[in-house]
Protein backbone atom coordinates (compact mmCIF):
# COMPACT_ATOMS: atom_id res chain seq x y z
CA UNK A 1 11.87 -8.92 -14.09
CA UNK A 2 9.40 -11.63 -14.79
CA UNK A 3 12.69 -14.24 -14.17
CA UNK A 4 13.47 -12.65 -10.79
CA UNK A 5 9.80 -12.46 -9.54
CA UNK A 6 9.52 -16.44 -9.82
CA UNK A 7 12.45 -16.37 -7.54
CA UNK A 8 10.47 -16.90 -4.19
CA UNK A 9 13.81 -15.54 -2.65
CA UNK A 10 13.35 -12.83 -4.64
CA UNK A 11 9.68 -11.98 -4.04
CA UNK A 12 10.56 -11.97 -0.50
CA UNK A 13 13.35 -9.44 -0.78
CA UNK A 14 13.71 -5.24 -0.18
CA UNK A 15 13.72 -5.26 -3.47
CA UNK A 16 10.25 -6.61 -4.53
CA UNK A 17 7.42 -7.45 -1.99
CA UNK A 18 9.45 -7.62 1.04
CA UNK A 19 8.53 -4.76 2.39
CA UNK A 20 5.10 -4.98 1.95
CA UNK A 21 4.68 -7.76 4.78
CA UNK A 22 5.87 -8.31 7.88
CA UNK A 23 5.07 -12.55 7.22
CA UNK A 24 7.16 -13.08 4.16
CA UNK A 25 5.23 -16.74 4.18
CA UNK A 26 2.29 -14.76 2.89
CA UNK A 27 4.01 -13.51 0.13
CA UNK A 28 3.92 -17.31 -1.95
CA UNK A 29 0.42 -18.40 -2.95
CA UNK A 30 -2.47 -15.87 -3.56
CA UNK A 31 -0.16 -12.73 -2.90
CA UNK A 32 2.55 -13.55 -5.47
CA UNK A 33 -0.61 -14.74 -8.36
CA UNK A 34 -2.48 -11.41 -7.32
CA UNK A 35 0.64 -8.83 -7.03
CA UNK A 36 3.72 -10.48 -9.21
CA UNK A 37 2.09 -13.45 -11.49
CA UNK A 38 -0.98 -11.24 -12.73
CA UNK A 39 1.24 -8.45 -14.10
CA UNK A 40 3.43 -11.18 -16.27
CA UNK A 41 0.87 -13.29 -17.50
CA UNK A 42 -0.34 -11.10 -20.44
CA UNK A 43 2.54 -8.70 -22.09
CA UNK A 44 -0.19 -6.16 -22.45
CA UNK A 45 -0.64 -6.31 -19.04
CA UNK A 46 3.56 -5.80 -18.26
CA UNK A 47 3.56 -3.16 -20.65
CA UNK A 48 0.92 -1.64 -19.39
CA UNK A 49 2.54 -1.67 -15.55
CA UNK A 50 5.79 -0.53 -17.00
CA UNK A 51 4.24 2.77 -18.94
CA UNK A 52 2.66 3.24 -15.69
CA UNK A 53 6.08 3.27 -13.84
CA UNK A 54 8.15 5.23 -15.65
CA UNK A 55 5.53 8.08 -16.56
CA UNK A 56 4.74 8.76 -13.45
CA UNK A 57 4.41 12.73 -12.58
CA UNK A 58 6.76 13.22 -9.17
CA UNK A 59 5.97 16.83 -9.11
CA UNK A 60 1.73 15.95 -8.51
CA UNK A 61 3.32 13.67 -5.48
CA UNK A 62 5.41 16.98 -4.43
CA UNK A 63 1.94 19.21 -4.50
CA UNK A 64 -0.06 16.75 -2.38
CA UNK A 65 0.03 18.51 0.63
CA UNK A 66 -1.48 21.48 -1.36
CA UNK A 67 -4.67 18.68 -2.43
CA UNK A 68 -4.78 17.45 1.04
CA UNK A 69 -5.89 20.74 2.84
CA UNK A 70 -8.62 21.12 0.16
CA UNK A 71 -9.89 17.32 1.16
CA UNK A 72 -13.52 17.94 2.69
CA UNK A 73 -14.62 14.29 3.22
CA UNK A 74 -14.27 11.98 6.60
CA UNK A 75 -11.02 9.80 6.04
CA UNK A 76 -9.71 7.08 7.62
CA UNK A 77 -6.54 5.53 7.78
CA UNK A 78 -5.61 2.11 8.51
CA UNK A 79 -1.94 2.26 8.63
CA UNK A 80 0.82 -0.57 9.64
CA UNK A 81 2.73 0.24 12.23
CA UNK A 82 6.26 -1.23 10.79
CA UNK A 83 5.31 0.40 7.30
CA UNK A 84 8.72 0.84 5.87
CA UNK A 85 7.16 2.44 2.32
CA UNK A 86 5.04 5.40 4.02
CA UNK A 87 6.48 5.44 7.37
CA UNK A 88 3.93 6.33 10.23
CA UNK A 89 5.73 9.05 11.59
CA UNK A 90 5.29 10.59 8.14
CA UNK A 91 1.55 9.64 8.43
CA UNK A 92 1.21 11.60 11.49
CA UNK A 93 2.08 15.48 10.21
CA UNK A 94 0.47 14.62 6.36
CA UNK A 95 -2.77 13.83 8.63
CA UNK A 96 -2.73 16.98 10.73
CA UNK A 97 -2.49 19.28 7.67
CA UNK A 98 -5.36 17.62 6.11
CA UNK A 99 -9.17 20.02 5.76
CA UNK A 100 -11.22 17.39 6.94
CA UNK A 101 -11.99 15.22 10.23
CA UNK A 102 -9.33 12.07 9.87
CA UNK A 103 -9.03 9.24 12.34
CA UNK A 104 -6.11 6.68 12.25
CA UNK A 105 -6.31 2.96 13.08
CA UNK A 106 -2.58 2.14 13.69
CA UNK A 107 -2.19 -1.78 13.16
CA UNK A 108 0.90 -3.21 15.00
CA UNK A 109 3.32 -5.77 14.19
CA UNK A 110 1.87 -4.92 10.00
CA UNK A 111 3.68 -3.27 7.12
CA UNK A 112 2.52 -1.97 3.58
CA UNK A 113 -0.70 -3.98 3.10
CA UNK A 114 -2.88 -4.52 6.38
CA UNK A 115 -6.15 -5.29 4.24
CA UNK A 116 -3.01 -8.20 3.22
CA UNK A 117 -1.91 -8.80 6.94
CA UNK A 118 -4.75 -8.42 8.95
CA UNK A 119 -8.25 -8.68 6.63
CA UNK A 120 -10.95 -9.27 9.23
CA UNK A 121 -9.54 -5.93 11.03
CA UNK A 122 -9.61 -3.84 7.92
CA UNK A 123 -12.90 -4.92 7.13
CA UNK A 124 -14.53 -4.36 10.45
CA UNK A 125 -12.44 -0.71 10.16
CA UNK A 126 -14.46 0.10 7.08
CA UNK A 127 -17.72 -1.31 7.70
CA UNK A 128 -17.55 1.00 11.12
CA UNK A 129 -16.03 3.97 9.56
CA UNK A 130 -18.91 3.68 6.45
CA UNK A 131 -21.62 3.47 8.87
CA UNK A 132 -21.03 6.26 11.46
């Protein structure tokens, strides 16, 4: 893995960060030290990422619609529009079955990681919803 992910071809592909952006140019330079070069520079950190992986629990995933109707606090989502990892037309019925008020700031023409994409936006989007 840590061969592939100094492929920039590969970084850019479905099957690592390609997804994630709808400018693959962004996915060189801070993006690939933050989200690819961080995990491989320290094998405590890799095998850290990799326990992570491959214990995850799919069956709490499965229950969290159960989790999301007990939810009490004000949420908001900032979702890309072209998300291809959590689609937003499976945003829309998770957020109706939710137990709290939720709002949703669709950002177009953005994938996986608008505070990525679009920073300023996501910022202002917070600062607003953490002071109404």
């Amino acid at each position: 893995m840590q061969t592939l992910l100094r492929s920039a071809q590969f970084r850019g592909s479905r099957f690592a960060f390609g997804g994630a952006l709808n400018d693959l140019s962004a996915i060189d330079g801070e993006f690939a030290k933050l989200f690819a070069q961080y995990w491989f520079e320290h094998p405590m950190r890799y095998a850290g990422m990799v326990r992570y992986l491959t214990g995850l629990d799919f069956s709490l995933i499965d229950r969290l619609p159960e989790v999301h109707e007990k939810i009490t606090a004000p949420i908001h989502f900032i979702w890309g529009a072209d998300d291809k990892t959590f689609p937003l037309e499976l945003a829309k019925p998770m957020i109706s079955s939710m137990g709290s008020a939720v709002s949703l700031r669709t950002v177009e023409h953005c994938r996986f990681l608008p505070q990525k994409e679009y920073p300023r936006l996501v910022a202002s989007e917070v600062c607003a919803f953490m002071t109404d």
